[in-house]
Protein backbone atom coordinates (compact mmCIF):
# COMPACT_ATOMS: atom_id res chain seq x y z
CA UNK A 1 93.66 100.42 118.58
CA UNK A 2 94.59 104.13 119.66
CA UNK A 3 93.44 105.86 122.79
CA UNK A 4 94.69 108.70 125.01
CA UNK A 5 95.24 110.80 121.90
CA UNK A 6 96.31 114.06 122.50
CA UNK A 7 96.51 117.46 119.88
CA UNK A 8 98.62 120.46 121.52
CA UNK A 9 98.06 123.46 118.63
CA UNK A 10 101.11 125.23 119.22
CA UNK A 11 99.85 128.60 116.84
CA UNK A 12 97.27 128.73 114.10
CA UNK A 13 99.61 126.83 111.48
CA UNK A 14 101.79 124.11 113.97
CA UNK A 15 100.22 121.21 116.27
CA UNK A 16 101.48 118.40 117.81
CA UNK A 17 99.91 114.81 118.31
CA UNK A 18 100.45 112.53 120.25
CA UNK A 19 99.07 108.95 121.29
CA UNK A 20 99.24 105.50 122.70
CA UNK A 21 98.42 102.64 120.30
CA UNK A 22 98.02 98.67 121.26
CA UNK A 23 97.95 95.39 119.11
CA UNK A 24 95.06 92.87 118.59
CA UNK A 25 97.47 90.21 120.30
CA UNK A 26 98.19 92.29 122.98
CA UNK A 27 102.42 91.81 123.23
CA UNK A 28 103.24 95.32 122.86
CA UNK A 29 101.91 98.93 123.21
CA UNK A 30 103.32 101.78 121.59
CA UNK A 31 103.37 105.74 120.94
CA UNK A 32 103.45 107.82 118.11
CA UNK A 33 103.99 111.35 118.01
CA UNK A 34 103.45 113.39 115.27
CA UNK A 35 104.10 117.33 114.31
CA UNK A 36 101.83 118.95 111.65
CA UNK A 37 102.40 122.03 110.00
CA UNK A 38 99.65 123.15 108.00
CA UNK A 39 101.29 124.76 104.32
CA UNK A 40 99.15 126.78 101.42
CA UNK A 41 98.62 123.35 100.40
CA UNK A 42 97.05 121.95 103.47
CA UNK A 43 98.25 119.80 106.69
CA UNK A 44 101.53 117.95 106.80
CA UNK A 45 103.47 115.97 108.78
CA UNK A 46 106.72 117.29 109.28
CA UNK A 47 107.86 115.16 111.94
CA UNK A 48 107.02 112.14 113.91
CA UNK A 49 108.05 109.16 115.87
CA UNK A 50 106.86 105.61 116.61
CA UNK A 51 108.05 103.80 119.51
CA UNK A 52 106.88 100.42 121.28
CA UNK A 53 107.49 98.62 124.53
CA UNK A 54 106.11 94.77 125.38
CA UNK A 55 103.20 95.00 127.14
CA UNK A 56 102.88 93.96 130.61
């Protein structure tokens, strides 16, 4: 499940995502973040990184 996603548009061309994602069983919670660059040939993801902590 995601929630508290966030989208930061840095210019016309470069945005960065961000959000908090959770597990149907509940041990651990996470966040991604993302950077997208959008080329000639549409959006990409240049960047990102997933991280996760136990929950509670």
């Amino acid at each position: 499940m995601l929630h508290d996603t966030q989208v930061l548009a840095v210019d016309d061309r470069t945005a960065v995502v961000t959000t908090v994602f959770g597990y149907p069983d509940g041990l651990a919670e996470g966040r991604q973040t993302q950077v997208w660059v959008r080329f000639d040939a549409g959006w990409r993801i240049v960047s990102a990184h997933v991280s996760e902590i136990p929950a509670g």
